[in-house]
PDB file of N, CA and C in Angstrom:
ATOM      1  N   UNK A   1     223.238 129.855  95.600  1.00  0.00           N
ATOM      2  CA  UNK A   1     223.077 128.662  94.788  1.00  0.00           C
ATOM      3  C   UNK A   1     221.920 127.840  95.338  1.00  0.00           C
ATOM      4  N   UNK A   2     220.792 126.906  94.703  1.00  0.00           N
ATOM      5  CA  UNK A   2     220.266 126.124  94.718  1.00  0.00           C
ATOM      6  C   UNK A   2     220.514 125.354  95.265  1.00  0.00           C
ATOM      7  N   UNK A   3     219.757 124.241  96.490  1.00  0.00           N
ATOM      8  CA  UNK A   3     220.065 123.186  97.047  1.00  0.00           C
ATOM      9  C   UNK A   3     220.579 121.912  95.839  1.00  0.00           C
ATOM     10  N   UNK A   4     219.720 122.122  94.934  1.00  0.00           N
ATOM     11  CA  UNK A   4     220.020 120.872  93.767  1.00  0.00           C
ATOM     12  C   UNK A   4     221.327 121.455  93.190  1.00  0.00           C
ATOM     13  N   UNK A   5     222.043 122.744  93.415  1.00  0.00           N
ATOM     14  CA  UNK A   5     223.244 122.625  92.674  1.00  0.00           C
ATOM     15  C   UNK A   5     224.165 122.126  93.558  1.00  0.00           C
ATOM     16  N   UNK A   6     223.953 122.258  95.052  1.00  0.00           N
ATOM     17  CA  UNK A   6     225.044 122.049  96.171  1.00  0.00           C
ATOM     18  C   UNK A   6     225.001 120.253  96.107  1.00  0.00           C
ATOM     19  N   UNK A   7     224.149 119.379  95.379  1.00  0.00           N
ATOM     20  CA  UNK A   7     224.289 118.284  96.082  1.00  0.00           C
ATOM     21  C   UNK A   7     224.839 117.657  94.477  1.00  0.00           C
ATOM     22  N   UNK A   8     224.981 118.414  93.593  1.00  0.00           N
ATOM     23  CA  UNK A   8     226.115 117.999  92.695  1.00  0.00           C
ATOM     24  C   UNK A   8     227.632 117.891  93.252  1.00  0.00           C
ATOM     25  N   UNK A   9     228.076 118.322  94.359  1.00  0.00           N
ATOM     26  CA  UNK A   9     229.458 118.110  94.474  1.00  0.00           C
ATOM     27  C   UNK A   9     229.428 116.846  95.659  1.00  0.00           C
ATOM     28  N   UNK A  10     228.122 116.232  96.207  1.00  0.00           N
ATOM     29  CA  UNK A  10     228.143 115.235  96.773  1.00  0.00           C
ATOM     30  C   UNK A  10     229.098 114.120  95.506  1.00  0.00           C
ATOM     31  N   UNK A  11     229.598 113.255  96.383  1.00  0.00           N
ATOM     32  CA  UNK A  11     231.137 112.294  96.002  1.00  0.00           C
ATOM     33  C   UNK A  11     232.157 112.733  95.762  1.00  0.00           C
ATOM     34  N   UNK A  12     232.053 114.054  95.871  1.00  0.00           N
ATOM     35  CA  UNK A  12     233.765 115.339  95.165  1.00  0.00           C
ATOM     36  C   UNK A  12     234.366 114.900  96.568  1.00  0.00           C
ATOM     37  N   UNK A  13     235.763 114.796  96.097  1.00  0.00           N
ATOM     38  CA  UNK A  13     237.529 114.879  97.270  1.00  0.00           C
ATOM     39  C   UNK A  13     237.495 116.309  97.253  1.00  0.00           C
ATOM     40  N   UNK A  14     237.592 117.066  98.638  1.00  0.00           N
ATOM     41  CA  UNK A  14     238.078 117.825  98.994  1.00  0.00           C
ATOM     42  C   UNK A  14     239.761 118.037  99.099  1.00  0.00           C
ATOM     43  N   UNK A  15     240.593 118.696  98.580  1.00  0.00           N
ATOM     44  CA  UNK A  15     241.863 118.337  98.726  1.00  0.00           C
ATOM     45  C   UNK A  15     242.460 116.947  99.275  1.00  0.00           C
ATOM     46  N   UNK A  16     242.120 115.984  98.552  1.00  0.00           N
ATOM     47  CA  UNK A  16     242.684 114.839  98.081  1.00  0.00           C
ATOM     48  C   UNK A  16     241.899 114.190  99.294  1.00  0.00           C
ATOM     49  N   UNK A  17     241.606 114.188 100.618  1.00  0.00           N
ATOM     50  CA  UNK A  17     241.270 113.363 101.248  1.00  0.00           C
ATOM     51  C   UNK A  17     239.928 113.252 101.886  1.00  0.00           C
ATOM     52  N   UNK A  18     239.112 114.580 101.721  1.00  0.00           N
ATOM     53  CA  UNK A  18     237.520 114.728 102.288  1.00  0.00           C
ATOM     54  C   UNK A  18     236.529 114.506 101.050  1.00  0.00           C
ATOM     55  N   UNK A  19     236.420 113.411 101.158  1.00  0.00           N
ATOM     56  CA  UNK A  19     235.107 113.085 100.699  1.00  0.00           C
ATOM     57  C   UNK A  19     233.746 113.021 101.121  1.00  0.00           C
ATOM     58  N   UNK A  20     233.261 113.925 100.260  1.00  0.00           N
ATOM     59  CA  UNK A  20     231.525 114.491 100.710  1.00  0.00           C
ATOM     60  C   UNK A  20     230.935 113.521 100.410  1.00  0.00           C
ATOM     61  N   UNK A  21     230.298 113.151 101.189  1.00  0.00           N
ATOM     62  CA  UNK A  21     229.109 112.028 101.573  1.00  0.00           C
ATOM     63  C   UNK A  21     227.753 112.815 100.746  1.00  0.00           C
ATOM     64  N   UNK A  22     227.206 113.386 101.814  1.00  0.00           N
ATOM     65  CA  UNK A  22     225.744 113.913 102.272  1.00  0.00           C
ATOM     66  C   UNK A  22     225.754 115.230 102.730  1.00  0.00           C
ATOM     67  N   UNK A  23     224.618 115.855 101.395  1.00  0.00           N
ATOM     68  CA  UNK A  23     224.991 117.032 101.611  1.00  0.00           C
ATOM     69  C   UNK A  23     223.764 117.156 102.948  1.00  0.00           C
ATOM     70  N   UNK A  24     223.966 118.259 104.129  1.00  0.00           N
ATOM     71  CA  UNK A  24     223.169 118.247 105.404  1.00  0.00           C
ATOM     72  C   UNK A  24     222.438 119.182 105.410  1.00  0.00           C
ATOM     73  N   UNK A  25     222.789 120.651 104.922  1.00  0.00           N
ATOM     74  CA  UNK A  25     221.864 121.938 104.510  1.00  0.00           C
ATOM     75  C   UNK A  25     222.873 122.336 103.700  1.00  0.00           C
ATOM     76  N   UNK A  26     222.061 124.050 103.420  1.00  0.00           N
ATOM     77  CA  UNK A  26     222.695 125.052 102.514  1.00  0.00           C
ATOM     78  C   UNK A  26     222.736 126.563 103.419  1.00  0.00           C
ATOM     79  N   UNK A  27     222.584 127.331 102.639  1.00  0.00           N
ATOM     80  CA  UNK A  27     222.363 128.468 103.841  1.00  0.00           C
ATOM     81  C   UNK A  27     223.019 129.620 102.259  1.00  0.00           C
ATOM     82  N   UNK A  28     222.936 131.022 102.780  1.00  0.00           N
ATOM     83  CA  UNK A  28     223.306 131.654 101.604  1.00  0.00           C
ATOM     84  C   UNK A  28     224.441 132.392 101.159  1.00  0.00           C
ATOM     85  N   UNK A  29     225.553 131.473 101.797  1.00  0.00           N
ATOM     86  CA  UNK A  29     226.994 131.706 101.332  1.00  0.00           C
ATOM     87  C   UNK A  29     227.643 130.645 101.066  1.00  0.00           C
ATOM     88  N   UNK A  30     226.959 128.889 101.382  1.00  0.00           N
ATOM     89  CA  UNK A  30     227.357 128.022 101.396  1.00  0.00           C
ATOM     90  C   UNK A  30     226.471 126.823 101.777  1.00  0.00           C
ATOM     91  N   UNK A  31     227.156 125.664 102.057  1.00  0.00           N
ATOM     92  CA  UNK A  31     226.783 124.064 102.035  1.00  0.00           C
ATOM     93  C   UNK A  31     227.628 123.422 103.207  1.00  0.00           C
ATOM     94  N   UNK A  32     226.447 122.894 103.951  1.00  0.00           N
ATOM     95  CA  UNK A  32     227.402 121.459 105.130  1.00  0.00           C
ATOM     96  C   UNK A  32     227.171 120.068 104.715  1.00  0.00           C
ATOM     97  N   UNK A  33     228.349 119.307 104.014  1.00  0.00           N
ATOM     98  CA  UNK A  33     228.529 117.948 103.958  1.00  0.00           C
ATOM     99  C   UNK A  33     228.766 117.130 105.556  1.00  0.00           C
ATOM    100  N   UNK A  34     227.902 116.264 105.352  1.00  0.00           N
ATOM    101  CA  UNK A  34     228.935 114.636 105.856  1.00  0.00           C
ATOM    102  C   UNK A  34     229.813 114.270 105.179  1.00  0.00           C
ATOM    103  N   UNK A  35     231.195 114.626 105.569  1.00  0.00           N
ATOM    104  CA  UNK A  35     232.525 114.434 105.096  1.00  0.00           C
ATOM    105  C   UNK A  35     233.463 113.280 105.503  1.00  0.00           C
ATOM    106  N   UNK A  36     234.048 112.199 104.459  1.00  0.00           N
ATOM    107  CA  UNK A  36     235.151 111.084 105.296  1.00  0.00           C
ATOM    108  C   UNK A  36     236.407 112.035 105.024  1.00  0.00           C
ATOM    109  N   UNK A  37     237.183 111.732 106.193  1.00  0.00           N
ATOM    110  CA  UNK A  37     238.457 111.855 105.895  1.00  0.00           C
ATOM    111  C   UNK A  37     239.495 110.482 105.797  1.00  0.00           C
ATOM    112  N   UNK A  38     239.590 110.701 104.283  1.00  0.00           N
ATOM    113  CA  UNK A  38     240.457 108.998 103.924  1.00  0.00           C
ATOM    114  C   UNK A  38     242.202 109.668 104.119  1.00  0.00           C
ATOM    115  N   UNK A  39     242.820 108.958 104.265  1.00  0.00           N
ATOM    116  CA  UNK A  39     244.194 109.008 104.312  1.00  0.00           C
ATOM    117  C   UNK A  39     244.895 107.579 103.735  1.00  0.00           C
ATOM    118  N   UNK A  40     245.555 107.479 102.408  1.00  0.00           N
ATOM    119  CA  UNK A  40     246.029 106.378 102.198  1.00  0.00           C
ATOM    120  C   UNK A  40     245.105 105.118 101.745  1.00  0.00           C
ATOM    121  N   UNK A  41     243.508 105.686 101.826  1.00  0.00           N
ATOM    122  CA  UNK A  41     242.495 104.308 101.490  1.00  0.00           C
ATOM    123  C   UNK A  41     242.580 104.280 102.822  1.00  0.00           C
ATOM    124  N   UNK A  42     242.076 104.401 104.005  1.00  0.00           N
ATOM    125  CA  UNK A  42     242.111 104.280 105.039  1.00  0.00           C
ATOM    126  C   UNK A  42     241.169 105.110 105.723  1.00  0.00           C
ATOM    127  N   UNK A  43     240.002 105.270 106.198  1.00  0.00           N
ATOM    128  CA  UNK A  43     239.147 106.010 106.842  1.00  0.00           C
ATOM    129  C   UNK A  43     239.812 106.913 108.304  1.00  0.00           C
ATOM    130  N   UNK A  44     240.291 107.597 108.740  1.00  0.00           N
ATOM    131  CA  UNK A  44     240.794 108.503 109.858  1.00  0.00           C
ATOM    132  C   UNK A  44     238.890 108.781 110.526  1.00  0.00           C
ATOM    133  N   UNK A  45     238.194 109.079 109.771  1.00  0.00           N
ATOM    134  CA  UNK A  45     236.792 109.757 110.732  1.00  0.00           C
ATOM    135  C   UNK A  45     236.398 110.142 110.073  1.00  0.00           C
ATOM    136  N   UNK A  46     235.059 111.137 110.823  1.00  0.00           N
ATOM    137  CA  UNK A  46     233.730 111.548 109.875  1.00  0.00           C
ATOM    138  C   UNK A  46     233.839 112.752 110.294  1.00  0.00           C
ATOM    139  N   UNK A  47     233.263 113.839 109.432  1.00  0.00           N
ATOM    140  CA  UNK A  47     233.288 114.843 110.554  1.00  0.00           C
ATOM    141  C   UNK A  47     232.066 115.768 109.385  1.00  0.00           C
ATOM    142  N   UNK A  48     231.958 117.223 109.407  1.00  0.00           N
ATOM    143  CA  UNK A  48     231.052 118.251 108.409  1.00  0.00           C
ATOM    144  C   UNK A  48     232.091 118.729 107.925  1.00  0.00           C
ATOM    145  N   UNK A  49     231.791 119.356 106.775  1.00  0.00           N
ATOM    146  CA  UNK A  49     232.679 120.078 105.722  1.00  0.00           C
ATOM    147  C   UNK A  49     231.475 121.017 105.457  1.00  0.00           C
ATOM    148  N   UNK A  50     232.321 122.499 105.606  1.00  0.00           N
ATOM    149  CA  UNK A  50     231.200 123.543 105.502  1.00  0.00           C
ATOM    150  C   UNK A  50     231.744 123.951 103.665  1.00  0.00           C
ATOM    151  N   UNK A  51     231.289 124.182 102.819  1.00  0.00           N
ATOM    152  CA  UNK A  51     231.968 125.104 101.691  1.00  0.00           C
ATOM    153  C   UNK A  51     231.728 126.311 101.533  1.00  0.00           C
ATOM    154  N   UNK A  52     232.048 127.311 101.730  1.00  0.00           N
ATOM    155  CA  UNK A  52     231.714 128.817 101.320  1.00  0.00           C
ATOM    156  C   UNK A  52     232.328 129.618 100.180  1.00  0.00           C
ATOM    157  N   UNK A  53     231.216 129.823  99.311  1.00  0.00           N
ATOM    158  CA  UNK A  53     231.675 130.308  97.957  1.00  0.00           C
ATOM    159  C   UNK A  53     232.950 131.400  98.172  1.00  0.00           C
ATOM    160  N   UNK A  54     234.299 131.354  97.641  1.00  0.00           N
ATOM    161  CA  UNK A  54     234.687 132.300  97.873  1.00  0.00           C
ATOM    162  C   UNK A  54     234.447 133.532  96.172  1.00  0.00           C
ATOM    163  N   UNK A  55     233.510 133.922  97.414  1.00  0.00           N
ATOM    164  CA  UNK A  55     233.553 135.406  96.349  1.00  0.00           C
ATOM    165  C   UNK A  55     234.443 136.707  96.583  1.00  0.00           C
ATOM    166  N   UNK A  56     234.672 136.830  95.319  1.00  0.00           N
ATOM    167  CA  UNK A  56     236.319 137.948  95.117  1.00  0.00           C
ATOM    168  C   UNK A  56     235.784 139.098  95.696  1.00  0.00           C
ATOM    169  N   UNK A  57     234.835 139.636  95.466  1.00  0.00           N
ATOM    170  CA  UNK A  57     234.494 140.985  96.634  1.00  0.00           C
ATOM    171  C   UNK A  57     234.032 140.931  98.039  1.00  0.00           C
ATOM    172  N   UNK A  58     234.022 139.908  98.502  1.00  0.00           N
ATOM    173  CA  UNK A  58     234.128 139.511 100.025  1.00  0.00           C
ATOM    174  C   UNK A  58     235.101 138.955 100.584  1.00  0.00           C
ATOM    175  N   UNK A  59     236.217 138.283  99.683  1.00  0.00           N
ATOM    176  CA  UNK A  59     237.052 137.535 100.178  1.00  0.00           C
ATOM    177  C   UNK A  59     237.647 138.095 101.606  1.00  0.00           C
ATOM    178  N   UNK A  60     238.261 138.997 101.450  1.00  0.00           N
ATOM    179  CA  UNK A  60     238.703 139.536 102.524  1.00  0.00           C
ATOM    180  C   UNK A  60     237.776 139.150 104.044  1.00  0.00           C
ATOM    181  N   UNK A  61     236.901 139.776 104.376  1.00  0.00           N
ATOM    182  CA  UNK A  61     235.476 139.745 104.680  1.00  0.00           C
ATOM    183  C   UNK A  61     235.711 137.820 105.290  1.00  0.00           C
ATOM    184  N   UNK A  62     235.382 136.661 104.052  1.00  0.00           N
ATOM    185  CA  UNK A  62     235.277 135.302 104.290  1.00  0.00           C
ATOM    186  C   UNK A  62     236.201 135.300 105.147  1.00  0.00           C
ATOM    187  N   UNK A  63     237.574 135.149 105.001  1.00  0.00           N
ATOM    188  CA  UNK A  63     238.818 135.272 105.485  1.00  0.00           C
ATOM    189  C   UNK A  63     238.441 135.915 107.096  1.00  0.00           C
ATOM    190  N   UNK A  64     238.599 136.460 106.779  1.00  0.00           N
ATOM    191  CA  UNK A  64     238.537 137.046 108.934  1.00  0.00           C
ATOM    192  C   UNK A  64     237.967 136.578 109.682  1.00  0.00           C
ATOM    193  N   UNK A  65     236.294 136.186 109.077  1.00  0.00           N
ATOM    194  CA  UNK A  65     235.855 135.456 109.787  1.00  0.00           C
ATOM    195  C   UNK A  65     235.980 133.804 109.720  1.00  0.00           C
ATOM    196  N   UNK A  66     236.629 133.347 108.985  1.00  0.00           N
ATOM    197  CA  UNK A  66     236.669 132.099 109.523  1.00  0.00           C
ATOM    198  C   UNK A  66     238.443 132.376 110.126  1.00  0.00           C
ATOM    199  N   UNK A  67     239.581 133.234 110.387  1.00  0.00           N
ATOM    200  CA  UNK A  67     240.375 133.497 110.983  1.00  0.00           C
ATOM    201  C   UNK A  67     239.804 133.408 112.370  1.00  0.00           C
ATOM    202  N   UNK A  68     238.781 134.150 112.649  1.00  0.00           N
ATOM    203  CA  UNK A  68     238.081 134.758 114.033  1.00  0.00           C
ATOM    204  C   UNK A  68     237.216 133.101 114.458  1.00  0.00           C
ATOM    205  N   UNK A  69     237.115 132.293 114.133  1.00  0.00           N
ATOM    206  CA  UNK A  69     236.493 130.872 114.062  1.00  0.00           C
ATOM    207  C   UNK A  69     237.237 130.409 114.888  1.00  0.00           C
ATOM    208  N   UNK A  70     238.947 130.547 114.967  1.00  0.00           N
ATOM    209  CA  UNK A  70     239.604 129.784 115.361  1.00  0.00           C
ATOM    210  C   UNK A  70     239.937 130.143 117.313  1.00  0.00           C
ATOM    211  N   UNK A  71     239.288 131.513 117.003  1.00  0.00           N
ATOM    212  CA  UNK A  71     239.479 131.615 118.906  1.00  0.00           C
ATOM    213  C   UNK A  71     237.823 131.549 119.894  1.00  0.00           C
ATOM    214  N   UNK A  72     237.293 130.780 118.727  1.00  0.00           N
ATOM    215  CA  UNK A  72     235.454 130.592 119.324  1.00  0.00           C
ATOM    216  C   UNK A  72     235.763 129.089 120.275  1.00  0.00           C
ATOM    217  N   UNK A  73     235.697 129.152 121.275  1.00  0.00           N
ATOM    218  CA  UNK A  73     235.331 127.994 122.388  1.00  0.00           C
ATOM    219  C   UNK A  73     234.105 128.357 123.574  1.00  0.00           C
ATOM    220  N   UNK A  74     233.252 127.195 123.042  1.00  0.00           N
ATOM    221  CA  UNK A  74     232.342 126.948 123.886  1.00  0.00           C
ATOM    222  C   UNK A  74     231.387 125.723 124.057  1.00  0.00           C
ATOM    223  N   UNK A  75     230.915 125.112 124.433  1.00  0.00           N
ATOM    224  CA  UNK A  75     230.226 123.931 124.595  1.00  0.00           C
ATOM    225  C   UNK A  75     229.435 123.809 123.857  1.00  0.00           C
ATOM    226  N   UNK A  76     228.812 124.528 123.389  1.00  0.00           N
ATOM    227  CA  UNK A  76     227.578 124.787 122.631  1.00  0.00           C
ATOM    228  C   UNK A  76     228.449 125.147 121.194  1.00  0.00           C
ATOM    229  N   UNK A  77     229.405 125.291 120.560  1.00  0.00           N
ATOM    230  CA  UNK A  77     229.855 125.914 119.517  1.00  0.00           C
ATOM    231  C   UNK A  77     230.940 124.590 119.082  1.00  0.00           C
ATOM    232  N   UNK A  78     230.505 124.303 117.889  1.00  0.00           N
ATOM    233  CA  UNK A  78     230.976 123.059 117.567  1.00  0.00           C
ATOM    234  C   UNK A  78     232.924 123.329 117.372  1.00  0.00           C
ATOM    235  N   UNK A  79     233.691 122.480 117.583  1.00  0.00           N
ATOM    236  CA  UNK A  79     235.191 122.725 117.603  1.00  0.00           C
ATOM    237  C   UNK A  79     235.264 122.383 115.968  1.00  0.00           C
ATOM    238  N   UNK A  80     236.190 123.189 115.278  1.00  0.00           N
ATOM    239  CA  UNK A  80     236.787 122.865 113.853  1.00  0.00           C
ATOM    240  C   UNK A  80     238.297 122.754 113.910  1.00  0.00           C
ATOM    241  N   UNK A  81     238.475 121.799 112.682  1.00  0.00           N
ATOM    242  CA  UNK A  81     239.771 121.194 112.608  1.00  0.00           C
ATOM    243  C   UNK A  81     240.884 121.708 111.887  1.00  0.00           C
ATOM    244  N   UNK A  82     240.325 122.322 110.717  1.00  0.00           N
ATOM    245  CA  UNK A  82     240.999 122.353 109.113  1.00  0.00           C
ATOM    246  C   UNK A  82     240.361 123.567 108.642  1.00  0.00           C
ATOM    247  N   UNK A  83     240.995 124.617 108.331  1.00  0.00           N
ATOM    248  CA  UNK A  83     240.535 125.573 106.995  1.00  0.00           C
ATOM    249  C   UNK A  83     240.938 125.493 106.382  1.00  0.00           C
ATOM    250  N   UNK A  84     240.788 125.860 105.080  1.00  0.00           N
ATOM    251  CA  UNK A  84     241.360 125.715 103.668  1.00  0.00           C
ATOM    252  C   UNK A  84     241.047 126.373 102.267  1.00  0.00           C
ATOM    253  N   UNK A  85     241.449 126.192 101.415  1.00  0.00           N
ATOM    254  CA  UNK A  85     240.977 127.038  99.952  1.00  0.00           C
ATOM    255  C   UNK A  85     240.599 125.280  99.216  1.00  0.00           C
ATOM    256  N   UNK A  86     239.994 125.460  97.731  1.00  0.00           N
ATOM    257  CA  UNK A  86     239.507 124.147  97.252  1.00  0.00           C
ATOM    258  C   UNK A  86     238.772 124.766  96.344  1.00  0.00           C
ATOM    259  N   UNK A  87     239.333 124.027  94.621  1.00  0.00           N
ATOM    260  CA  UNK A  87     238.072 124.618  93.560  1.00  0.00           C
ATOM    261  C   UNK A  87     237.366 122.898  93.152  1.00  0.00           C
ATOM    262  N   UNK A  88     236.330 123.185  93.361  1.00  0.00           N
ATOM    263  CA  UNK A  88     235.300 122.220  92.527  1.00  0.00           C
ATOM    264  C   UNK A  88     234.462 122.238  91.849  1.00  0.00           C
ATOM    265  N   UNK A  89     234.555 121.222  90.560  1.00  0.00           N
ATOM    266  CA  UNK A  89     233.722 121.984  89.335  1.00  0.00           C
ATOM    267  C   UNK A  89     233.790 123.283  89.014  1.00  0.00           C
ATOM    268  N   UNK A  90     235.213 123.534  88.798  1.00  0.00           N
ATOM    269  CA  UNK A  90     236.102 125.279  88.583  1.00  0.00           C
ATOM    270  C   UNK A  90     235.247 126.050  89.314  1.00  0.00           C
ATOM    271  N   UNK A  91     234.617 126.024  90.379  1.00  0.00           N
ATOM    272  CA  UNK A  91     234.213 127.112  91.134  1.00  0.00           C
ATOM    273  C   UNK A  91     235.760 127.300  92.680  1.00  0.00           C
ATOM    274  N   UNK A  92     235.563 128.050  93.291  1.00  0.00           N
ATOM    275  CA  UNK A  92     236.507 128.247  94.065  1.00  0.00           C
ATOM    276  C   UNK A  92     235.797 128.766  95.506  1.00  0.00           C
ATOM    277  N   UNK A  93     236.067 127.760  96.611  1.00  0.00           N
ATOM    278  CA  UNK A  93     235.719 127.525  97.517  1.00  0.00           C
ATOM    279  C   UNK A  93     236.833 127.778  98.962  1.00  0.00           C
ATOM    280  N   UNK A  94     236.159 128.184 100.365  1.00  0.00           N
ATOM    281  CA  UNK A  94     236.849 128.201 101.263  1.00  0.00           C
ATOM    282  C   UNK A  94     235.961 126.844 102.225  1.00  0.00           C
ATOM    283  N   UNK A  95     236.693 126.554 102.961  1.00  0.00           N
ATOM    284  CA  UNK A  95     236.224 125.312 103.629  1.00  0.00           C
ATOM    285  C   UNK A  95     236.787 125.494 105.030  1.00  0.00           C
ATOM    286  N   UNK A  96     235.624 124.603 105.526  1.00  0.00           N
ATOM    287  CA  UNK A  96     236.188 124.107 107.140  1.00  0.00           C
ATOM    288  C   UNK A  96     235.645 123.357 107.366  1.00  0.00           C
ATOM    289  N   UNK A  97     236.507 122.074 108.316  1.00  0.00           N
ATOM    290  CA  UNK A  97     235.905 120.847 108.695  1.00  0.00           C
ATOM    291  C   UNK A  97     236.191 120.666 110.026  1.00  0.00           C
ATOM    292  N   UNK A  98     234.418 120.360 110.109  1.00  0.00           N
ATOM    293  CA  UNK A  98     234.426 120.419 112.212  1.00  0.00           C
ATOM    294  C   UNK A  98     233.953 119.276 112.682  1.00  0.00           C
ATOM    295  N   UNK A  99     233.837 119.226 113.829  1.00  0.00           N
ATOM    296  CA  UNK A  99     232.981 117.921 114.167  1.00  0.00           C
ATOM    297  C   UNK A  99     231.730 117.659 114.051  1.00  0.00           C
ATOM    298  N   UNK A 100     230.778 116.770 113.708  1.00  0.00           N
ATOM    299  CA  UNK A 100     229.852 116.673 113.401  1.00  0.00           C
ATOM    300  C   UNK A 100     228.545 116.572 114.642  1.00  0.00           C
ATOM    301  N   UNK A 101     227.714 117.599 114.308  1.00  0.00           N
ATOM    302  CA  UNK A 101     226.821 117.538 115.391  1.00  0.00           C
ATOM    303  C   UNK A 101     225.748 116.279 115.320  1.00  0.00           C
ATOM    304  N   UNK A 102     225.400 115.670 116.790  1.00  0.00           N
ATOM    305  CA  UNK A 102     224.737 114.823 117.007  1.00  0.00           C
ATOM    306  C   UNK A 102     223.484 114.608 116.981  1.00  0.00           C
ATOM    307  N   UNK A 103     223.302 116.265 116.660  1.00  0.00           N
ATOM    308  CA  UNK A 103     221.461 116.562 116.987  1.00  0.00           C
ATOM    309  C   UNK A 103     221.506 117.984 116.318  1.00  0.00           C
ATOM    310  N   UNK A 104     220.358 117.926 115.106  1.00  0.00           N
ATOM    311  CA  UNK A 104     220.073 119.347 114.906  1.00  0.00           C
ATOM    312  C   UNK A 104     219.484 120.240 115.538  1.00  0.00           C
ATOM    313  N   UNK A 105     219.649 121.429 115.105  1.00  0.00           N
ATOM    314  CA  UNK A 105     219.685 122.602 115.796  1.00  0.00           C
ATOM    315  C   UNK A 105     217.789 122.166 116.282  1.00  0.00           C
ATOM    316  N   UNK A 106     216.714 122.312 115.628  1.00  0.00           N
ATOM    317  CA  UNK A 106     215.285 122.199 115.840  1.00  0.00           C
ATOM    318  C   UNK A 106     214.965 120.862 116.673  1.00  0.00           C
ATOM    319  N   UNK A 107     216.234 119.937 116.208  1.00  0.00           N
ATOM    320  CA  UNK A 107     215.824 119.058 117.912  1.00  0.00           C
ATOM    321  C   UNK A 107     216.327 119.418 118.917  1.00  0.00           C
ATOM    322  N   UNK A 108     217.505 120.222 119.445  1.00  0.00           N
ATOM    323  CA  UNK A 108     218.244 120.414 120.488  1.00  0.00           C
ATOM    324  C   UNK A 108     217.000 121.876 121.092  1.00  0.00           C
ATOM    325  N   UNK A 109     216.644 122.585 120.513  1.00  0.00           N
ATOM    326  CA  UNK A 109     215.451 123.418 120.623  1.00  0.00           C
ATOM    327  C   UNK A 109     214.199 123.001 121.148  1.00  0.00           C
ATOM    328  N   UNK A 110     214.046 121.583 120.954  1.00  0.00           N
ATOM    329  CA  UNK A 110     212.779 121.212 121.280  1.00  0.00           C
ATOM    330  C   UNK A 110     212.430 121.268 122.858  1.00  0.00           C
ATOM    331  N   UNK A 111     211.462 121.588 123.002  1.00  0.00           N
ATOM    332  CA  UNK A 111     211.186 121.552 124.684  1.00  0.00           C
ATOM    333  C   UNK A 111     211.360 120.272 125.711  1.00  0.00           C
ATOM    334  N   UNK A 112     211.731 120.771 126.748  1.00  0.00           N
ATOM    335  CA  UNK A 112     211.905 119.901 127.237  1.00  0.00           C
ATOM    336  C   UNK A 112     213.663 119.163 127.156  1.00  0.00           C
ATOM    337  N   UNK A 113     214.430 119.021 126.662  1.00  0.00           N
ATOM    338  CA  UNK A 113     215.732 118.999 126.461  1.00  0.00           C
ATOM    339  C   UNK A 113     216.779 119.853 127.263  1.00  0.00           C
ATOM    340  N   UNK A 114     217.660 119.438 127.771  1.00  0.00           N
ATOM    341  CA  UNK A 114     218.602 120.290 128.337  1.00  0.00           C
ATOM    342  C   UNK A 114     219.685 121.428 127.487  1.00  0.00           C
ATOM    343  N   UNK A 115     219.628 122.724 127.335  1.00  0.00           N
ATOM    344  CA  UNK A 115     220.239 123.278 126.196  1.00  0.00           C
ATOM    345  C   UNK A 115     221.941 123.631 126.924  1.00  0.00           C
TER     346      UNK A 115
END
């Protein structure tokens, strides 16, 4: 999909409480929002919301690896909170919401920086 189609679901609720801000990139299975998580009208935090198209002849495939997501720890590898299923604008989506990085990848790269 097109960057201009991914930033049509900017203001969409993710299962009732993640609301996409800002969409951050794309990439070619999916989209990273700046995501609120409201609870009750009530802000809980900010965090990314990844969406990945779920397509029916990969599903399987999507599935494992974001299963296999959940035993990734490392300093460098951002921690996630939430997986999930989610259709928007009748498309049908898998999701995960992680913490939001402080610095993109091409600044943390830049010379001179501690990696």
């Amino acid at each position: 999909m097109r960057s201009d189609v991914w930033t049509a679901y900017e203001g969409q609720i993710v299962e009732g409480k993640y609301h996409l801000r800002t969409l951050l990139g794309t990439g070619g299975y999916g989209a990273v929002y700046m995501a609120d998580e409201v609870v009750a009208d009530r802000l809980m935090g900010r965090g990314a919301l990844k969406l990945i198209r779920a397509d029916q002849a990969d599903i399987d495939k999507q599935l494992r690896e974001l299963q296999a997501t959940a035993s990734l720890k490392h300093e460098s590898i951002l921690s996630h909170f939430v997986r999930g299923t989610c259709t928007l604008g009748g498309r049908d989506f898998l999701y995960i919401v992680m913490e939001l990085a402080e610095e993109t990848l091409a600044q943390r790269l830049q010379p001179g920086l501690p990696i």
